[in-house]
PDB file of N, CA and C in Angstrom:
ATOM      1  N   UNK A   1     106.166  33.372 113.737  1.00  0.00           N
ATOM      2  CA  UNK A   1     107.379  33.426 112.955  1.00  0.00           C
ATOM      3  C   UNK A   1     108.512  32.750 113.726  1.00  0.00           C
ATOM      4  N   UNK A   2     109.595  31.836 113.192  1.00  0.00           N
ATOM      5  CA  UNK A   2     110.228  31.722 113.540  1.00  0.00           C
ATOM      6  C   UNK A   2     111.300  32.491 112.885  1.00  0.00           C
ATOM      7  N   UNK A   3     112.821  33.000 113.596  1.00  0.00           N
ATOM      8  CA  UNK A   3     113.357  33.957 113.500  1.00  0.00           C
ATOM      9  C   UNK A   3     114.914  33.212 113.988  1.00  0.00           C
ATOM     10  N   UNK A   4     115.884  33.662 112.954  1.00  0.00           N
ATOM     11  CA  UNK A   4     117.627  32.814 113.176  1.00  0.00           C
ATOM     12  C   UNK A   4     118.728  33.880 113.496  1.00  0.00           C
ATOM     13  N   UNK A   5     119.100  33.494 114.612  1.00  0.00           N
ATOM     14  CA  UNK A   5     120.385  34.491 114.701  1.00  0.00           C
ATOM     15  C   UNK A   5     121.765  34.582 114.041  1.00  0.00           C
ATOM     16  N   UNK A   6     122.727  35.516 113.850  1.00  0.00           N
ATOM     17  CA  UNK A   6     123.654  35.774 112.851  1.00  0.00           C
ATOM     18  C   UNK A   6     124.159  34.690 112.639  1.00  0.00           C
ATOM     19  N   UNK A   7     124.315  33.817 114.081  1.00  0.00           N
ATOM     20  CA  UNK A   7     125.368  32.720 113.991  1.00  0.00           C
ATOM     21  C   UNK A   7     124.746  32.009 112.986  1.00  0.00           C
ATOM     22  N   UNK A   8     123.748  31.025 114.091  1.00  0.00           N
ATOM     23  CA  UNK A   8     122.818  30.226 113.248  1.00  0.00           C
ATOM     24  C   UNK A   8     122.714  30.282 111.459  1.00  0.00           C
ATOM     25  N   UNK A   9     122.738  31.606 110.757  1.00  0.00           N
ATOM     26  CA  UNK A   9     122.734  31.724 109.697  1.00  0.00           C
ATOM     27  C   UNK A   9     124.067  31.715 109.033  1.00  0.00           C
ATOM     28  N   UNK A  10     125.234  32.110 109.391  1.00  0.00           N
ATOM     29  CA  UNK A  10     126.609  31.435 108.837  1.00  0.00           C
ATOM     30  C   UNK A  10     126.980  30.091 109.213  1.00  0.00           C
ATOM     31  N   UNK A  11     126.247  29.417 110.056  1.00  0.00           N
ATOM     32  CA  UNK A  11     126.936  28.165 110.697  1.00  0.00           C
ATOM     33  C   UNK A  11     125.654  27.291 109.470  1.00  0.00           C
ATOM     34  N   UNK A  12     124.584  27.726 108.959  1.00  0.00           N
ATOM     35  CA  UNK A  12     123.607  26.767 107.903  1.00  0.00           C
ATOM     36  C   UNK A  12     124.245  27.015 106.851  1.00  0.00           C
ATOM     37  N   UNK A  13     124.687  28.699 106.727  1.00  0.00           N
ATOM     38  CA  UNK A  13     124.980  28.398 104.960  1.00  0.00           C
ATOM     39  C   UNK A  13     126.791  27.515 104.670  1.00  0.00           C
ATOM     40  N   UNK A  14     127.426  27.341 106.025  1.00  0.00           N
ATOM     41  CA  UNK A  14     128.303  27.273 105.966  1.00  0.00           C
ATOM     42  C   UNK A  14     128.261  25.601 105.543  1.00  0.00           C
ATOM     43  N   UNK A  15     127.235  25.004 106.847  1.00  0.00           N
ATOM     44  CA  UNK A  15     126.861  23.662 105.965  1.00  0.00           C
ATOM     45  C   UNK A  15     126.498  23.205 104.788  1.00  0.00           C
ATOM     46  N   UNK A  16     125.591  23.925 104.261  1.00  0.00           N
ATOM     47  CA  UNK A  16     124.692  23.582 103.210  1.00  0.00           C
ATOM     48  C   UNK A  16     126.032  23.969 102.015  1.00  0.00           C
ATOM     49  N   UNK A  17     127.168  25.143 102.067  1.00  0.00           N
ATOM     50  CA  UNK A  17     127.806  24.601 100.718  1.00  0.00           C
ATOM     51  C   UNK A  17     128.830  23.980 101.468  1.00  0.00           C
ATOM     52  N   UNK A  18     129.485  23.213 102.504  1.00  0.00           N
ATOM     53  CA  UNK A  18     130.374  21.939 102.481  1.00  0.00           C
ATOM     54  C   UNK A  18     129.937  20.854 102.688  1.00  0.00           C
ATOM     55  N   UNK A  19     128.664  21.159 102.670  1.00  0.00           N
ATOM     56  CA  UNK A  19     127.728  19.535 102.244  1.00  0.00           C
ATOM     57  C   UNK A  19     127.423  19.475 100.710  1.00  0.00           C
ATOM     58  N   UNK A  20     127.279  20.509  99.640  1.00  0.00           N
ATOM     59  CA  UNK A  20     127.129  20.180  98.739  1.00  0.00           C
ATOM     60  C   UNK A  20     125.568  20.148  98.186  1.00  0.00           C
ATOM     61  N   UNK A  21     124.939  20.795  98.949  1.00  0.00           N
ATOM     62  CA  UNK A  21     123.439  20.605  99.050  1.00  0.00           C
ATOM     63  C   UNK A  21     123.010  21.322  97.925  1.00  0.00           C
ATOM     64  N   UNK A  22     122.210  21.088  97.363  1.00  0.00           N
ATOM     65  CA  UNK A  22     121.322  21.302  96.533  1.00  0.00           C
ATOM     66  C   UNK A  22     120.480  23.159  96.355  1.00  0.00           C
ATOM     67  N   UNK A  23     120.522  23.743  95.235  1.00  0.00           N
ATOM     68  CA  UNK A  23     119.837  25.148  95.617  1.00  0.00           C
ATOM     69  C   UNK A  23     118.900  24.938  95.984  1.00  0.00           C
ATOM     70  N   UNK A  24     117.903  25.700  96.686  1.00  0.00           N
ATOM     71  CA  UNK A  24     116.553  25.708  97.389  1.00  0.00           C
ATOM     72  C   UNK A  24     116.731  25.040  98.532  1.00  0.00           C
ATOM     73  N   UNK A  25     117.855  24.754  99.337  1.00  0.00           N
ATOM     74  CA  UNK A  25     118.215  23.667 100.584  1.00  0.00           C
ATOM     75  C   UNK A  25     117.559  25.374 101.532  1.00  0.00           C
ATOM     76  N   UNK A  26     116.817  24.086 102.556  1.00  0.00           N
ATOM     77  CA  UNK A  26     116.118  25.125 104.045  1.00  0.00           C
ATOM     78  C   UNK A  26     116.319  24.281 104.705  1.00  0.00           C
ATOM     79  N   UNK A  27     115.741  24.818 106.141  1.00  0.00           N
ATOM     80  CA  UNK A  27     115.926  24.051 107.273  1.00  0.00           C
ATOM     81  C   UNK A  27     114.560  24.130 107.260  1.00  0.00           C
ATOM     82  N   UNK A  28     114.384  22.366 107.846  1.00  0.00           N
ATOM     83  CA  UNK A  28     113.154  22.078 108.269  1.00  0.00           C
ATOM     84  C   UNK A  28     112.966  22.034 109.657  1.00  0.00           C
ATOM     85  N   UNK A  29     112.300  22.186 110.783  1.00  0.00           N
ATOM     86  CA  UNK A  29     112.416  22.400 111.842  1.00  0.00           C
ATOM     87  C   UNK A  29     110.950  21.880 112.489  1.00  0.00           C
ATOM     88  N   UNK A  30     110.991  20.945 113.468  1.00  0.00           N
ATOM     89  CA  UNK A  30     109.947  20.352 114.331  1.00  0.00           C
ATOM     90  C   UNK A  30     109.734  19.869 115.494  1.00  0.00           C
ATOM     91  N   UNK A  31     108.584  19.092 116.165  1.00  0.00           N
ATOM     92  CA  UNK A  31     108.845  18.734 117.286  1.00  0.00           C
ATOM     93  C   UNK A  31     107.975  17.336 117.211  1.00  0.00           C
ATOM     94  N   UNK A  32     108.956  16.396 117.846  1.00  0.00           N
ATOM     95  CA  UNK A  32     108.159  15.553 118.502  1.00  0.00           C
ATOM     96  C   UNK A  32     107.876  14.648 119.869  1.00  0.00           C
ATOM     97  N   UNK A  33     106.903  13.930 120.216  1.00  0.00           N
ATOM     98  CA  UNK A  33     106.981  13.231 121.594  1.00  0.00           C
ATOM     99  C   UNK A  33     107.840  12.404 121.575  1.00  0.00           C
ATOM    100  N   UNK A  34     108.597  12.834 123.003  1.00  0.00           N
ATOM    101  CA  UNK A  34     109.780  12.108 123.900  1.00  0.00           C
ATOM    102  C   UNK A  34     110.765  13.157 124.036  1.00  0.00           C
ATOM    103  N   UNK A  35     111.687  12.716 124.625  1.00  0.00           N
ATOM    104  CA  UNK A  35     112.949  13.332 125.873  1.00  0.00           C
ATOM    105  C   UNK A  35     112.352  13.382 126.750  1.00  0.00           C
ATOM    106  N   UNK A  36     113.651  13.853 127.278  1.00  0.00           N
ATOM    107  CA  UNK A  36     113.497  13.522 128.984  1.00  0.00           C
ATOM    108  C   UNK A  36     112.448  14.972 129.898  1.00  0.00           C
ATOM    109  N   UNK A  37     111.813  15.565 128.776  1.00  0.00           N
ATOM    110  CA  UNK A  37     111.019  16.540 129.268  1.00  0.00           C
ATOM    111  C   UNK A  37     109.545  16.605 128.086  1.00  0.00           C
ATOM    112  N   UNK A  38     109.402  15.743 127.242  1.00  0.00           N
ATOM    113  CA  UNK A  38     108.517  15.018 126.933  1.00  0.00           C
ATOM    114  C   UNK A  38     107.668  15.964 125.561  1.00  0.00           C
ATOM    115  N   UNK A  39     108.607  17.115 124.849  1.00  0.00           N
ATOM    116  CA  UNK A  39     108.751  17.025 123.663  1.00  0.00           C
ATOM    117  C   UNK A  39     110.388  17.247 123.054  1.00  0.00           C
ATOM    118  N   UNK A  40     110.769  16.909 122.112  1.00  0.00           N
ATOM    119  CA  UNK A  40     112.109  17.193 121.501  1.00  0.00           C
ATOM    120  C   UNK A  40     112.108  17.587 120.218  1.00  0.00           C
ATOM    121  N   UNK A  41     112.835  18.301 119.800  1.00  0.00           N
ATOM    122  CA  UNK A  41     112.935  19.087 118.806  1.00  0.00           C
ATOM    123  C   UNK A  41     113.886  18.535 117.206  1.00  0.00           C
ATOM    124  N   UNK A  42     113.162  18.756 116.440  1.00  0.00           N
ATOM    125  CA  UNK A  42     114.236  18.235 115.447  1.00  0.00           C
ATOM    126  C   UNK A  42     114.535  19.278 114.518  1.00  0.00           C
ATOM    127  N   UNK A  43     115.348  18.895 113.782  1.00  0.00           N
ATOM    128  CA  UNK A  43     116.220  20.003 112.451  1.00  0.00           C
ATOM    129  C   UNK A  43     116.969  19.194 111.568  1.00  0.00           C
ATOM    130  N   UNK A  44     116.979  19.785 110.301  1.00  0.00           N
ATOM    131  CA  UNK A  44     117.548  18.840 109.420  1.00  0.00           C
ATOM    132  C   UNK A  44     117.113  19.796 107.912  1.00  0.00           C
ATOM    133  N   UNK A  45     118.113  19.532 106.992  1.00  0.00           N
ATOM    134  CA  UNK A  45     118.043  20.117 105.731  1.00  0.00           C
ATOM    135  C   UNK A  45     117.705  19.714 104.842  1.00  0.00           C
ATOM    136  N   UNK A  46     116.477  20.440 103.995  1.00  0.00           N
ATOM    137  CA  UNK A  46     115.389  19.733 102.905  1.00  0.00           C
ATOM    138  C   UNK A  46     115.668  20.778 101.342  1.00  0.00           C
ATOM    139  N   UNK A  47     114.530  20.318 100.721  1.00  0.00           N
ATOM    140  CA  UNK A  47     114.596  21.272  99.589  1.00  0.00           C
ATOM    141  C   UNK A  47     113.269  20.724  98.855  1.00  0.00           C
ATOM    142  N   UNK A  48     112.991  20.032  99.540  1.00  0.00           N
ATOM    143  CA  UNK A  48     111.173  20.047  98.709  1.00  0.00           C
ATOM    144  C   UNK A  48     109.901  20.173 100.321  1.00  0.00           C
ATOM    145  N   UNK A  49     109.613  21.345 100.133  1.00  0.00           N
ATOM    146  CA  UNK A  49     108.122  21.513 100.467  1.00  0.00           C
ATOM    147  C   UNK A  49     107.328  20.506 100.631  1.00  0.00           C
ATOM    148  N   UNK A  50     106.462  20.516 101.256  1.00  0.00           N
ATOM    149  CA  UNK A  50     105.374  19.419 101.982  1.00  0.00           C
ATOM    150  C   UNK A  50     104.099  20.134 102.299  1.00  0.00           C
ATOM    151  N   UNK A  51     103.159  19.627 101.652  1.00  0.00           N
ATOM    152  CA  UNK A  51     101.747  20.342 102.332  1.00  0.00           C
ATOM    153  C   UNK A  51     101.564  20.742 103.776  1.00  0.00           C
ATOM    154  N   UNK A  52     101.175  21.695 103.882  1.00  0.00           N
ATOM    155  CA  UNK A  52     100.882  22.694 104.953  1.00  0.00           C
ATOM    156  C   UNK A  52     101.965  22.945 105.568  1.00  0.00           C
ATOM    157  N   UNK A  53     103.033  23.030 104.787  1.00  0.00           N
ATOM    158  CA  UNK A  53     104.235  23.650 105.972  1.00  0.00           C
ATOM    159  C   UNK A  53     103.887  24.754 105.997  1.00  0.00           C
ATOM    160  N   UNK A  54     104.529  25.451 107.282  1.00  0.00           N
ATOM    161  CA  UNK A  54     104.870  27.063 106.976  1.00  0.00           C
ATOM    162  C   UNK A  54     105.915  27.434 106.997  1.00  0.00           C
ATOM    163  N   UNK A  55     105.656  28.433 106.019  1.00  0.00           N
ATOM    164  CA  UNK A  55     107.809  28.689 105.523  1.00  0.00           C
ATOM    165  C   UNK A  55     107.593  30.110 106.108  1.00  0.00           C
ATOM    166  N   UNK A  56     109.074  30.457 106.497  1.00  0.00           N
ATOM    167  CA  UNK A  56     109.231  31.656 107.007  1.00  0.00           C
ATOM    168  C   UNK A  56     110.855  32.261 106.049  1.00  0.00           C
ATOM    169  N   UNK A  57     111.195  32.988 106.059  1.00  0.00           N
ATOM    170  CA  UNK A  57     112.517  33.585 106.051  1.00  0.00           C
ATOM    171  C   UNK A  57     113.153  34.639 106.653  1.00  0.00           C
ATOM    172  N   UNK A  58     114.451  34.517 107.466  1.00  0.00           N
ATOM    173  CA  UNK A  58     114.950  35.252 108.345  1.00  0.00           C
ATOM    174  C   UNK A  58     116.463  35.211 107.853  1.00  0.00           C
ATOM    175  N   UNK A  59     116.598  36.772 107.767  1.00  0.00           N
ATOM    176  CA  UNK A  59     118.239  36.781 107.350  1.00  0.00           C
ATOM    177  C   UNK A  59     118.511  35.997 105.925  1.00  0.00           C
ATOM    178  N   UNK A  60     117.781  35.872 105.180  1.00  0.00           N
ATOM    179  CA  UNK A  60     118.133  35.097 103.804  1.00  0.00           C
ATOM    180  C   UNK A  60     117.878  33.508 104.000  1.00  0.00           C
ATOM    181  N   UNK A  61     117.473  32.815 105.485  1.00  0.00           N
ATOM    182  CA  UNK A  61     117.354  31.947 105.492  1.00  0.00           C
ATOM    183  C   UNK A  61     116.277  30.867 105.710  1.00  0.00           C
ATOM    184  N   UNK A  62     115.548  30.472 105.011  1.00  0.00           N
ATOM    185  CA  UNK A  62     114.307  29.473 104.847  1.00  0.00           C
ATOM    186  C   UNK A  62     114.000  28.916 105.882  1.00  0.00           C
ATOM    187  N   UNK A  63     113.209  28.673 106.510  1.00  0.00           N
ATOM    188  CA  UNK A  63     112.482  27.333 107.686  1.00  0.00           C
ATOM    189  C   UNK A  63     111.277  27.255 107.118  1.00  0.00           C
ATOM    190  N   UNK A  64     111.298  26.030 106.992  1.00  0.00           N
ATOM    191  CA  UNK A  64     109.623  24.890 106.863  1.00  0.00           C
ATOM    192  C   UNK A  64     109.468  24.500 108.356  1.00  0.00           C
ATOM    193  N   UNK A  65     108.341  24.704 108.735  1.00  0.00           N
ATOM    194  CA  UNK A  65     107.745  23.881 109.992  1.00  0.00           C
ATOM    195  C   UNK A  65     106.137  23.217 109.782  1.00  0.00           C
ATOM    196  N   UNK A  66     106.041  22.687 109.881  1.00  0.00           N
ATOM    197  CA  UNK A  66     104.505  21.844 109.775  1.00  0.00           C
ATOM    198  C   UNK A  66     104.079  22.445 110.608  1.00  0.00           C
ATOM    199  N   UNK A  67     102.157  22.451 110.615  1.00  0.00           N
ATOM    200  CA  UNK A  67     101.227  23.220 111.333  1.00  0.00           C
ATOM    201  C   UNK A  67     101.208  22.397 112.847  1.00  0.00           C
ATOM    202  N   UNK A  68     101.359  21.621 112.995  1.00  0.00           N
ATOM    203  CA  UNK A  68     101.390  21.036 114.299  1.00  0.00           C
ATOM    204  C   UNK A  68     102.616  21.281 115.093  1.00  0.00           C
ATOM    205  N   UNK A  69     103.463  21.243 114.696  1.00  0.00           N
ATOM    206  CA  UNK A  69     104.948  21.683 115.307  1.00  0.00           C
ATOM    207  C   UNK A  69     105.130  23.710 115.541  1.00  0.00           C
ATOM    208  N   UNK A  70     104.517  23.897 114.571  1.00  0.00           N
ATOM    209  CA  UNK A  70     104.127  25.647 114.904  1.00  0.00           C
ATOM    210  C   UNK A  70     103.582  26.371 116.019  1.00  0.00           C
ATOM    211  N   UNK A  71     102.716  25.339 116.286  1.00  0.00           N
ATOM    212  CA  UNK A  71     101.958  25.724 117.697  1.00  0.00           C
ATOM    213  C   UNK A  71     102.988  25.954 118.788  1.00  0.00           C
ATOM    214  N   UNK A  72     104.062  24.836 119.119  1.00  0.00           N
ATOM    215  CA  UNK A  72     105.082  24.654 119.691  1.00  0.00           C
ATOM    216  C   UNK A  72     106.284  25.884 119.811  1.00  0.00           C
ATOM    217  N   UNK A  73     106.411  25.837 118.201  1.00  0.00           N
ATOM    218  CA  UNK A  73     107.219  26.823 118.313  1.00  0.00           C
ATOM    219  C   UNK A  73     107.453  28.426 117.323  1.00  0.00           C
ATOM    220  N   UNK A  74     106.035  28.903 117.670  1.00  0.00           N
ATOM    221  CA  UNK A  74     105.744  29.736 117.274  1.00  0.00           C
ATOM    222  C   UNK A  74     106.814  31.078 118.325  1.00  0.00           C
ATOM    223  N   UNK A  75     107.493  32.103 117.349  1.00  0.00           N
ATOM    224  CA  UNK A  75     108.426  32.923 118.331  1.00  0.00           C
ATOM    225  C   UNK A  75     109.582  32.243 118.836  1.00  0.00           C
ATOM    226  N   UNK A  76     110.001  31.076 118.615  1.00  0.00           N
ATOM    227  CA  UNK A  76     111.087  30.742 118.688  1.00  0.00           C
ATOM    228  C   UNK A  76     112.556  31.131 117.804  1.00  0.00           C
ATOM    229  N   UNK A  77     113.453  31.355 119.030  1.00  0.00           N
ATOM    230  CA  UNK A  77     114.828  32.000 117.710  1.00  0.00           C
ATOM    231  C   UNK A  77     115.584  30.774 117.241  1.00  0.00           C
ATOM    232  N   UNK A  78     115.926  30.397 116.150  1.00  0.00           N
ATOM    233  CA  UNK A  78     117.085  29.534 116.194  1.00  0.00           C
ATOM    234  C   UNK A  78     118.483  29.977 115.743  1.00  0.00           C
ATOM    235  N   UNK A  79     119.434  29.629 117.344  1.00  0.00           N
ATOM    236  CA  UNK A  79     120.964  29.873 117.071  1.00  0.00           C
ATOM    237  C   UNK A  79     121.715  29.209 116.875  1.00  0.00           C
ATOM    238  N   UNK A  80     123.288  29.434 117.320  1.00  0.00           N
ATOM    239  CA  UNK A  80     124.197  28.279 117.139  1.00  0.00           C
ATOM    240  C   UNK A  80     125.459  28.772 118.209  1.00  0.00           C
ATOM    241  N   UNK A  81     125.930  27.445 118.787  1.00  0.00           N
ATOM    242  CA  UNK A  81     126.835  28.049 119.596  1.00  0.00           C
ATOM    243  C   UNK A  81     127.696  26.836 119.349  1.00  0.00           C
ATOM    244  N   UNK A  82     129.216  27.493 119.216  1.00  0.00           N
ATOM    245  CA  UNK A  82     130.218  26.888 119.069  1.00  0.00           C
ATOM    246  C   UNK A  82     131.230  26.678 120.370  1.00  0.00           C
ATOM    247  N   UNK A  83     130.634  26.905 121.248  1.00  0.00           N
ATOM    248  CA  UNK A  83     131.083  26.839 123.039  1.00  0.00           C
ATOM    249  C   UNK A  83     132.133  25.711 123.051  1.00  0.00           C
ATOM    250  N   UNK A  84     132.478  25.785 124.687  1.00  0.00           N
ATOM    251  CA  UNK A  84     132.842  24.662 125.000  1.00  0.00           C
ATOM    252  C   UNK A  84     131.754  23.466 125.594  1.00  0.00           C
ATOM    253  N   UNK A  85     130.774  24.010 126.072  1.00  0.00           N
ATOM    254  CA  UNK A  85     129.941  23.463 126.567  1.00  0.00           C
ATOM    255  C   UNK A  85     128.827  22.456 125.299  1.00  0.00           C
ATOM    256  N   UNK A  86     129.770  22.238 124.562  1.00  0.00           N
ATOM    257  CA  UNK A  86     128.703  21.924 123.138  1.00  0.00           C
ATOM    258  C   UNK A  86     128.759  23.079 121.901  1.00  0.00           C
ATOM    259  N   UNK A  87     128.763  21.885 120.514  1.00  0.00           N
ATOM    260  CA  UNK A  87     128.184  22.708 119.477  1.00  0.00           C
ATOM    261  C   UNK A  87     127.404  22.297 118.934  1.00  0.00           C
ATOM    262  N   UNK A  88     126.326  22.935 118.338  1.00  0.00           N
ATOM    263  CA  UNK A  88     125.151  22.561 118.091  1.00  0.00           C
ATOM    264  C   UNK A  88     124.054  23.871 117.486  1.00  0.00           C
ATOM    265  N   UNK A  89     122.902  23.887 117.010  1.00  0.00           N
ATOM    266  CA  UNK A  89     122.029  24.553 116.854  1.00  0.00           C
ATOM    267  C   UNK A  89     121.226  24.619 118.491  1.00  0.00           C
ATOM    268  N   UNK A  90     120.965  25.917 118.648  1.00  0.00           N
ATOM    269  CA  UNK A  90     120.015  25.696 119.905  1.00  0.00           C
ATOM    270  C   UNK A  90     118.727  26.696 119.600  1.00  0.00           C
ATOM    271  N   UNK A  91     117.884  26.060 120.439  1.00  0.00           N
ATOM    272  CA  UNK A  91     116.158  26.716 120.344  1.00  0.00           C
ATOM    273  C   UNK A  91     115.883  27.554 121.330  1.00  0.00           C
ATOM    274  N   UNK A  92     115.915  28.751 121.223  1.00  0.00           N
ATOM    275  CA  UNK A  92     115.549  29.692 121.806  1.00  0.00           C
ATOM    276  C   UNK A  92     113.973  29.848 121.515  1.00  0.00           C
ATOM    277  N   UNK A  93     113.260  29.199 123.091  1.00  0.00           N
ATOM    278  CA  UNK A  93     111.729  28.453 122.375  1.00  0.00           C
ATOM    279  C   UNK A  93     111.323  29.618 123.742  1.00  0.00           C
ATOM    280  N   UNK A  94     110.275  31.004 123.331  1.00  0.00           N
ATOM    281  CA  UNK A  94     109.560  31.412 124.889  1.00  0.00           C
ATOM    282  C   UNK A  94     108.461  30.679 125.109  1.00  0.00           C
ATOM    283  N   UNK A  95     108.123  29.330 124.385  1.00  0.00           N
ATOM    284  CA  UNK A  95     106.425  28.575 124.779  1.00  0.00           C
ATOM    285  C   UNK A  95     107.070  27.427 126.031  1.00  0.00           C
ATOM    286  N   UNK A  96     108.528  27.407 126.006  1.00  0.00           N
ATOM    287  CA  UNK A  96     108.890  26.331 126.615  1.00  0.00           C
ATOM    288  C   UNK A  96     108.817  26.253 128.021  1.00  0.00           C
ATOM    289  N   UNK A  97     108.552  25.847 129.041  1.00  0.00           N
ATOM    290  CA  UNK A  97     108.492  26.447 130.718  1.00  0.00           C
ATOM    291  C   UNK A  97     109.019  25.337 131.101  1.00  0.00           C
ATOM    292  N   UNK A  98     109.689  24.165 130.481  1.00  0.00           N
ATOM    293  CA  UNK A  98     110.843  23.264 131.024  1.00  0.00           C
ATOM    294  C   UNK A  98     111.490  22.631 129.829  1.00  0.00           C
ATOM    295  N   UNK A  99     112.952  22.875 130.165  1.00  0.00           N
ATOM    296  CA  UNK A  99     113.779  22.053 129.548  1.00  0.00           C
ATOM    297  C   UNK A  99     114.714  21.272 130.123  1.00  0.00           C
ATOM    298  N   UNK A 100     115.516  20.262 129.730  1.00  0.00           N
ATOM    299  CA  UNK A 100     116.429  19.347 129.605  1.00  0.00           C
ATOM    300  C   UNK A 100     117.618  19.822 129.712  1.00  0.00           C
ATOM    301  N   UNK A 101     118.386  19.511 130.339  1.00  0.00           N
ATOM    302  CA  UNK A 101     119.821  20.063 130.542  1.00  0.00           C
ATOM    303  C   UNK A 101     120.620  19.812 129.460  1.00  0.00           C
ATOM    304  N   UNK A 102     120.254  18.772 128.465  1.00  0.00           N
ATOM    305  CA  UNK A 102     121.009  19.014 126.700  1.00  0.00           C
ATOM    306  C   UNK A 102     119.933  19.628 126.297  1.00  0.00           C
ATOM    307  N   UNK A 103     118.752  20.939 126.358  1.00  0.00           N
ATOM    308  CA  UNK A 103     118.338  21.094 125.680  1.00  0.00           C
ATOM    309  C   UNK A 103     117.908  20.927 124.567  1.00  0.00           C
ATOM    310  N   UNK A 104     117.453  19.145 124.321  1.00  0.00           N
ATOM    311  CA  UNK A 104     117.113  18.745 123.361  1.00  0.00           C
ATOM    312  C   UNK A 104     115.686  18.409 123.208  1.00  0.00           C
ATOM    313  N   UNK A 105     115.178  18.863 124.593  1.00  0.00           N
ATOM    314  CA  UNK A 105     113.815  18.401 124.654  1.00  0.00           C
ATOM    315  C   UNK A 105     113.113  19.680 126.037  1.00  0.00           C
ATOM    316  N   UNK A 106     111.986  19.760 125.720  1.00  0.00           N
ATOM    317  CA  UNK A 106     111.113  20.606 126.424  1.00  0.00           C
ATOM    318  C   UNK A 106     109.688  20.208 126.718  1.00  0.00           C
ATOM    319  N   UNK A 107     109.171  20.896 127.646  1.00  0.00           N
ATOM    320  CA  UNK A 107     108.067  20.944 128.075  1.00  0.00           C
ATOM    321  C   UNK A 107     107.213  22.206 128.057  1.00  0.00           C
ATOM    322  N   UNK A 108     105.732  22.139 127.705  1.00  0.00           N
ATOM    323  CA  UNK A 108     105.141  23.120 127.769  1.00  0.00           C
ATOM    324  C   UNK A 108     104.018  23.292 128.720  1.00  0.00           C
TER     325      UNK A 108
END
């Protein structure tokens, strides 16, 4: 399962209506090869399904992840931090045993 914290879930729905998005809008969530720790993570907002995703819902809020990217990040939380240090969505990944100092990419 993947699983979203409070933020994370006002900082998506907050996007999805001042973007104008469409009902049924989720977050799609994945991984692929490269960064500087040699996988990186992606995110981005959908509304049509794709064979073999797996959908989850946490807090009212949808994630699609494909079966290959699941393996990765199976038990991962996704948050959001509005810091000074950056704003952004971040992956609270426990499969990860190295990351990247922008945490945009990991190693397992």
């Amino acid at each position: 399962m993947i699983t979203v914290s409070d933020s994370a879930k006002q900082h998506a729905l907050d996007l999805i209506k001042n973007e104008n998005r469409p009902d049924g809008t989720f977050i799609r969530v994945g991984v692929d090869g490269g960064g500087c720790s040699g996988l990186s993570y992606k995110l981005e907002f959908d509304n049509v399904p794709k064979d073999g995703d797996q959908v989850f819902e946490d807090k009212g809020i949808k994630i699609a992840v494909d079966k290959k990217s699941f393996l990765y990040l199976v038990g991962t939380e996704l948050d959001y931090s509005g810091g000074l240090n950056g704003k952004g969505f971040i992956f609270n990944n426990p499969n990860a045993s190295r990351t990247c100092g922008c945490g945009e990419s990991f190693g397992v």
